[in-house]
C-alpha atoms as a PDB file:
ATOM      1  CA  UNK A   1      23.719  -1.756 -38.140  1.00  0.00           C
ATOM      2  CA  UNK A   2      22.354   1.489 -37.340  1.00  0.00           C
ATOM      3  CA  UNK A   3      18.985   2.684 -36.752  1.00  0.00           C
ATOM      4  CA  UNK A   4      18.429   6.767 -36.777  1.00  0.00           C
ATOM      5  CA  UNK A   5      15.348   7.904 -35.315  1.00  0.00           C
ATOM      6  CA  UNK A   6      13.923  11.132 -35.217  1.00  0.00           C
ATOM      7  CA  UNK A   7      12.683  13.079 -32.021  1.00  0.00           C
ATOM      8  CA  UNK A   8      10.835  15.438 -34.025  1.00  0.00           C
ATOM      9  CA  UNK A   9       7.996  15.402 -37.024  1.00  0.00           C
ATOM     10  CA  UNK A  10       9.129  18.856 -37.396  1.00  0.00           C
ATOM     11  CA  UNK A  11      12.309  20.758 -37.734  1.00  0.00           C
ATOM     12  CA  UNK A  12      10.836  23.578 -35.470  1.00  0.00           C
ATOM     13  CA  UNK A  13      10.603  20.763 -32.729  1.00  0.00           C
ATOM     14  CA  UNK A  14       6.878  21.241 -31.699  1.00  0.00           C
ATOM     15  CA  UNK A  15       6.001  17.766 -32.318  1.00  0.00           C
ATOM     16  CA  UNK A  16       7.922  14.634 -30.793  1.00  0.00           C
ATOM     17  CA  UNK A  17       8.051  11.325 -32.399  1.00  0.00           C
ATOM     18  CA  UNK A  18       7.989   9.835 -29.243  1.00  0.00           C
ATOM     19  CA  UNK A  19       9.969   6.671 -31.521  1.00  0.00           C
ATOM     20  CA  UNK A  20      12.726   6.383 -28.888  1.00  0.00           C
ATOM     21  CA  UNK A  21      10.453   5.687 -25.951  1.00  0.00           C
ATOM     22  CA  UNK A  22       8.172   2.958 -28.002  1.00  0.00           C
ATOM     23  CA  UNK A  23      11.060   1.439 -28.889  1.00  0.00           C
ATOM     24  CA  UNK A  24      11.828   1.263 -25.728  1.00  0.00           C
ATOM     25  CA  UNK A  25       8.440   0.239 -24.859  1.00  0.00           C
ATOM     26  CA  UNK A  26       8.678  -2.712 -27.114  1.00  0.00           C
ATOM     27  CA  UNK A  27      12.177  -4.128 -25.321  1.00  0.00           C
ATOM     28  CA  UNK A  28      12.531  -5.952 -21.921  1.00  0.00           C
ATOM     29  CA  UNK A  29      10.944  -4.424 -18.746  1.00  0.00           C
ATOM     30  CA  UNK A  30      14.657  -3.892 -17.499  1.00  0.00           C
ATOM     31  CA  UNK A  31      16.250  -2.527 -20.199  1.00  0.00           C
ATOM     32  CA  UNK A  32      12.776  -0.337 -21.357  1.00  0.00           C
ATOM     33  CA  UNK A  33      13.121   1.272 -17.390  1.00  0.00           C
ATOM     34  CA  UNK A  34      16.729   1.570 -17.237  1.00  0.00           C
ATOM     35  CA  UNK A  35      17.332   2.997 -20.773  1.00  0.00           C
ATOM     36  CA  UNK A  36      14.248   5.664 -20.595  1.00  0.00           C
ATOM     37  CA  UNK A  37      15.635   6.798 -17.393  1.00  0.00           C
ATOM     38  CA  UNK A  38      18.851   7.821 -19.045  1.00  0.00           C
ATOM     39  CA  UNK A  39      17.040   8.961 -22.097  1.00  0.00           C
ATOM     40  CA  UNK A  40      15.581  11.537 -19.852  1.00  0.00           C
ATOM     41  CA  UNK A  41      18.643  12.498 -18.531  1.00  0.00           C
ATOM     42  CA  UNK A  42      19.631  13.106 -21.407  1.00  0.00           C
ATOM     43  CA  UNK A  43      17.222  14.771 -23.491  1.00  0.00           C
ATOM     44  CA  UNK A  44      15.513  16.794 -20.760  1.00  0.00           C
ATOM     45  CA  UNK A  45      13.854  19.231 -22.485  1.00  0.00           C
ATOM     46  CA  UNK A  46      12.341  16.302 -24.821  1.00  0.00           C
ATOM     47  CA  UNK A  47      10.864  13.752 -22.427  1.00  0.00           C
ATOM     48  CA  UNK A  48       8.014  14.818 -20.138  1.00  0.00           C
ATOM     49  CA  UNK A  49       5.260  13.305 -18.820  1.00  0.00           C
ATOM     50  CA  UNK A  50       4.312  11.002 -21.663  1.00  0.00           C
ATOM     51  CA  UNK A  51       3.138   7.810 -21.230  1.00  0.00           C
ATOM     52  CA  UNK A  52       4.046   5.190 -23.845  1.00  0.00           C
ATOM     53  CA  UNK A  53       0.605   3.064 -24.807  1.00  0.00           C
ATOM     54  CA  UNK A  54       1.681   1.308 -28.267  1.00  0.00           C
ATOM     55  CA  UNK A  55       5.627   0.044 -28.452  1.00  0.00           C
ATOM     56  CA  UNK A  56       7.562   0.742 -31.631  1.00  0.00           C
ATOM     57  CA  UNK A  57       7.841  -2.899 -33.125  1.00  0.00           C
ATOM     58  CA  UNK A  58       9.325  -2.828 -35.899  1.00  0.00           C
ATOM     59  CA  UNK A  59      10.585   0.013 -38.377  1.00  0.00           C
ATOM     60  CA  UNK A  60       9.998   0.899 -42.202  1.00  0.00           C
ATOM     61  CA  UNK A  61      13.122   1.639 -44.378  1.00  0.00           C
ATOM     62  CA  UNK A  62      14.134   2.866 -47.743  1.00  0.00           C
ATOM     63  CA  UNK A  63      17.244   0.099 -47.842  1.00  0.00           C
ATOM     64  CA  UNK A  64      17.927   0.720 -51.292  1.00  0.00           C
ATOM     65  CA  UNK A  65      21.474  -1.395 -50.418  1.00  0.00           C
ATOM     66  CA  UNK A  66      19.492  -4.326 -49.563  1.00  0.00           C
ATOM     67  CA  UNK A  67      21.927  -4.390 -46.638  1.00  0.00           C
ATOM     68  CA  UNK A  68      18.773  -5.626 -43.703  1.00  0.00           C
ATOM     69  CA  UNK A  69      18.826  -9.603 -43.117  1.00  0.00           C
ATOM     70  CA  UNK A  70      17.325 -11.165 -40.178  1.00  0.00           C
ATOM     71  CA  UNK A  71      19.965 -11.782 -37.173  1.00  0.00           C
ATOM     72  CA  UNK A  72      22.054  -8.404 -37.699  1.00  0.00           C
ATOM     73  CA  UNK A  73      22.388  -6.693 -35.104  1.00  0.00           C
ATOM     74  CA  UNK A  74      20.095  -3.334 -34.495  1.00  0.00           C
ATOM     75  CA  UNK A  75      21.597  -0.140 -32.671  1.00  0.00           C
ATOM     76  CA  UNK A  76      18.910   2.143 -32.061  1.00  0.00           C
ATOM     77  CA  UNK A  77      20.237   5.988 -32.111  1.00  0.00           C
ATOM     78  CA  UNK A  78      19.102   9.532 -32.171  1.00  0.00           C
ATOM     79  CA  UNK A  79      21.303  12.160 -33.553  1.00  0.00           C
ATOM     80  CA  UNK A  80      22.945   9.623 -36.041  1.00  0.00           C
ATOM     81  CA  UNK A  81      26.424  11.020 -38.199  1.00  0.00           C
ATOM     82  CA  UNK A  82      26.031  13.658 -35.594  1.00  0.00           C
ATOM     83  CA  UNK A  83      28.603  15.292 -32.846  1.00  0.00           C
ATOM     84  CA  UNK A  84      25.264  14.698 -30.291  1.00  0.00           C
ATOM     85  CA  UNK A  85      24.479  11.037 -31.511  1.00  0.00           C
ATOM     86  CA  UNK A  86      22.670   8.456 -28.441  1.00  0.00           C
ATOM     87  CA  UNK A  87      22.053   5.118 -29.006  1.00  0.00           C
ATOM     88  CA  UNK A  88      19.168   5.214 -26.561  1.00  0.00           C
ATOM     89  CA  UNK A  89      18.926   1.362 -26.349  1.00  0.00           C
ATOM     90  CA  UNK A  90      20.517  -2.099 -26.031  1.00  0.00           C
ATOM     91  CA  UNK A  91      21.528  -3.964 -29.278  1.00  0.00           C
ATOM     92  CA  UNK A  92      18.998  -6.426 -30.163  1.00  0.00           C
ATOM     93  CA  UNK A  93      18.903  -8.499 -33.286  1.00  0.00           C
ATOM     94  CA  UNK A  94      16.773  -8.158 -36.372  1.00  0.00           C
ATOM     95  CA  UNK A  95      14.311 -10.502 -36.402  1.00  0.00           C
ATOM     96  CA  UNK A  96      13.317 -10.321 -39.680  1.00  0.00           C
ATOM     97  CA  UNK A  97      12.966  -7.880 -42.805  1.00  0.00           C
ATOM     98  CA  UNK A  98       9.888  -7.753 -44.863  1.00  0.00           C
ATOM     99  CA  UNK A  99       9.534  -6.164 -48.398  1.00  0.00           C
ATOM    100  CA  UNK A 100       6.863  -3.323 -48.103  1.00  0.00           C
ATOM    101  CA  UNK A 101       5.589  -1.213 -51.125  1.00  0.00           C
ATOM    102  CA  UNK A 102       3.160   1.945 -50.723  1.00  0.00           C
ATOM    103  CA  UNK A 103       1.761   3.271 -53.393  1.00  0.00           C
ATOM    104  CA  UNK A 104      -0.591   6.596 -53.661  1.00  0.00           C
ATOM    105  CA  UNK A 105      -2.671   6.960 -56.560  1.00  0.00           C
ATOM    106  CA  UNK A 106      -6.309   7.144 -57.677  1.00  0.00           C
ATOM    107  CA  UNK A 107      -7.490   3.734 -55.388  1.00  0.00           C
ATOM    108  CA  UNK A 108      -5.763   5.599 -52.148  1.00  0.00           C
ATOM    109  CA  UNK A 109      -3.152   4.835 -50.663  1.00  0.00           C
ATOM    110  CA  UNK A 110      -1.846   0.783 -51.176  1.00  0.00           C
ATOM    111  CA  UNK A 111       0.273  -1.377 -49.190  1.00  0.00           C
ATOM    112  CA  UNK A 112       1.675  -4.759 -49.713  1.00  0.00           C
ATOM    113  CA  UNK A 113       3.682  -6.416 -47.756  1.00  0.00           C
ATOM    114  CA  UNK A 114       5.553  -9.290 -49.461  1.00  0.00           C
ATOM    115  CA  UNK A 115       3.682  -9.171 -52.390  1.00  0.00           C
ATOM    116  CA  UNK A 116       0.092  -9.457 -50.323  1.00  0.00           C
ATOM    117  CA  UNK A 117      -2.037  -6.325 -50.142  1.00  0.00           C
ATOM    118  CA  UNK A 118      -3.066  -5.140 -46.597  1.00  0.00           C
ATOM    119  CA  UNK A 119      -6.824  -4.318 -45.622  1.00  0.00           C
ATOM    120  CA  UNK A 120      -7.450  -1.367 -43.978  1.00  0.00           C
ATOM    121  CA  UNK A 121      -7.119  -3.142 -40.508  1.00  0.00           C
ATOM    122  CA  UNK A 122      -4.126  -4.139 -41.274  1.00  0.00           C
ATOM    123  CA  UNK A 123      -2.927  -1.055 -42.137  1.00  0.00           C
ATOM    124  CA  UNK A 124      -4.090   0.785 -39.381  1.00  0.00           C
ATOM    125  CA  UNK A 125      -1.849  -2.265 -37.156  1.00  0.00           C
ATOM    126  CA  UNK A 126       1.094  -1.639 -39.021  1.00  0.00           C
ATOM    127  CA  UNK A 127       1.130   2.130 -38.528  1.00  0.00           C
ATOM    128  CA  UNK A 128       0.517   1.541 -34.406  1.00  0.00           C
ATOM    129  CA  UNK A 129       2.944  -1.018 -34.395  1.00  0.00           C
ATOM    130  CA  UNK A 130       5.632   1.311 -36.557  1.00  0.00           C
ATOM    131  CA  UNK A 131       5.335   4.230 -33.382  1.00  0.00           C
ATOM    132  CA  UNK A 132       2.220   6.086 -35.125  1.00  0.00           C
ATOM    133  CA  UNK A 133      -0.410   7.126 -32.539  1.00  0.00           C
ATOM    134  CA  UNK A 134      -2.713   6.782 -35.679  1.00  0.00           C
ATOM    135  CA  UNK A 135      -3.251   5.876 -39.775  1.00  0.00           C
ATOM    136  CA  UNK A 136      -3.662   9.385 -40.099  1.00  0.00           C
ATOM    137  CA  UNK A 137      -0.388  10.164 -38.701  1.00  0.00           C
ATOM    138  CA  UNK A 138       1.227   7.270 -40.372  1.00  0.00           C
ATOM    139  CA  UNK A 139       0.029   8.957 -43.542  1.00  0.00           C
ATOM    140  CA  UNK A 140       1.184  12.489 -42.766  1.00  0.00           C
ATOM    141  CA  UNK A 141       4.700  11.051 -42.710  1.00  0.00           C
ATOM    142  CA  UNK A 142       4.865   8.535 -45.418  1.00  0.00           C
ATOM    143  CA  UNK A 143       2.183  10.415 -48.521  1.00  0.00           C
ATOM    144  CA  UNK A 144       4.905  13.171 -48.964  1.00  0.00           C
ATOM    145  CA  UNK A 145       7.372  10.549 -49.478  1.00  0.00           C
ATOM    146  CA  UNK A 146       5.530   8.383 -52.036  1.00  0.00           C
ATOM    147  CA  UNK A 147       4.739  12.025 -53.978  1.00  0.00           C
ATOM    148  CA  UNK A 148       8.237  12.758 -54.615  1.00  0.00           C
ATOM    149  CA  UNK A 149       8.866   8.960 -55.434  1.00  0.00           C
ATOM    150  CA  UNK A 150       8.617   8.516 -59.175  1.00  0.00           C
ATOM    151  CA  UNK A 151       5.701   6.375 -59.851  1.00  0.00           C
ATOM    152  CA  UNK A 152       4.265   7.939 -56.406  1.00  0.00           C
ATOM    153  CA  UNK A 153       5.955   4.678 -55.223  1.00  0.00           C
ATOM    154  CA  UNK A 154       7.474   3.680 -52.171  1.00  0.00           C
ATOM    155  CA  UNK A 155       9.612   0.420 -51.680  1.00  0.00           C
ATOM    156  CA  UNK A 156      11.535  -0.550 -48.796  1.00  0.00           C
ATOM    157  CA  UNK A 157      11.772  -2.898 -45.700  1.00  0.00           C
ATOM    158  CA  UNK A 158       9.919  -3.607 -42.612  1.00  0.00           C
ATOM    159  CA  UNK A 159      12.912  -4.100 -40.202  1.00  0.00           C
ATOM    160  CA  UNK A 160      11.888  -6.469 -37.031  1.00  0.00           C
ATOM    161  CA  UNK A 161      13.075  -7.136 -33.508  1.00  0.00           C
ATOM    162  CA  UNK A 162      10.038  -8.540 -32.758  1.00  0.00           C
ATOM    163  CA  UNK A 163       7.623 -11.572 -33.292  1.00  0.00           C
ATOM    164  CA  UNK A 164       5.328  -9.150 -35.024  1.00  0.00           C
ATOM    165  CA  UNK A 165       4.687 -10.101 -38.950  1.00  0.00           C
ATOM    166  CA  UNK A 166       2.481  -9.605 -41.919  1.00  0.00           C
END
């Protein structure tokens, strides 16, 4: 199945994700130098002298289909249902799919994943490891979401391609 990534946490396109080239980060050394190369080819204006510190390892999705199970295969693309859409990567399989909840209220902001609640260490892990440069950042993208969530409720799935788990 598909994966759509953004390039940009903005539509004016001042700040880049920087998702395509951790995912990359988090594949083979052959296919993360082949792939970026052509990703730069063909998003020149976007890539630049970045250098990638903290792979992508795994993605967080609304999947209100319930559609995710472990050994489906994963194409990673920008510009999806698009004239200009790139898969910017080889297909890999899903590893596995975790059940993740976020909640925003009073206590802060909660997460469980399968049913456990995560510490704060563990959060901060599973924003690096979802592309974040930081929990603050992590935050900035997924608070807006929970607040127009009834309930000021997120649920959805942790999609994996790698080992990583919670």
């Amino acid at each position: 199945m598909t994966l759509g990534f953004s390039l940009y946490f903005d539509k004016a396109k001042k700040r880049p994700t920087h998702f395509p080239e951790r995912v990359l980060a988090s594949l083979s050394h052959d296919a993360h130098v082949k792939c970026l190369g052509l990703f730069a080819e063909k998003y020149p204006d976007y890539y630049g002298p970045w250098f990638t510190e903290k792979p992508k390892l795994h993605t967080i999705r609304a999947d209100e289909k319930d559609r995710w199970r472990p050994g489906m295969d994963i194409h990673f693309v920008v510009g999806n249902r698009t004239p200009n859409r790139y898969q910017f990567a080889p297909v890999v399989k899903c590893t596995e799919v975790q059940n993740i909840e976020m909640i925003f209220n009073i206590e802060g902001f909660l997460i469980n994943v399968d049913g456990k609640r995560l510490t704060y260490e563990q959060k901060v892990d599973l924003a690096i490891n979802d592309g974040f440069i930081s929990y603050e950042h992590f935050l900035n993208w997924f608070v807006p979401i929970c607040e127009k969530s009834p309930g000021l409720k997120f649920e959805g799935k942790i999609i994996h391609w790698t080992d990583t788990r919670y």
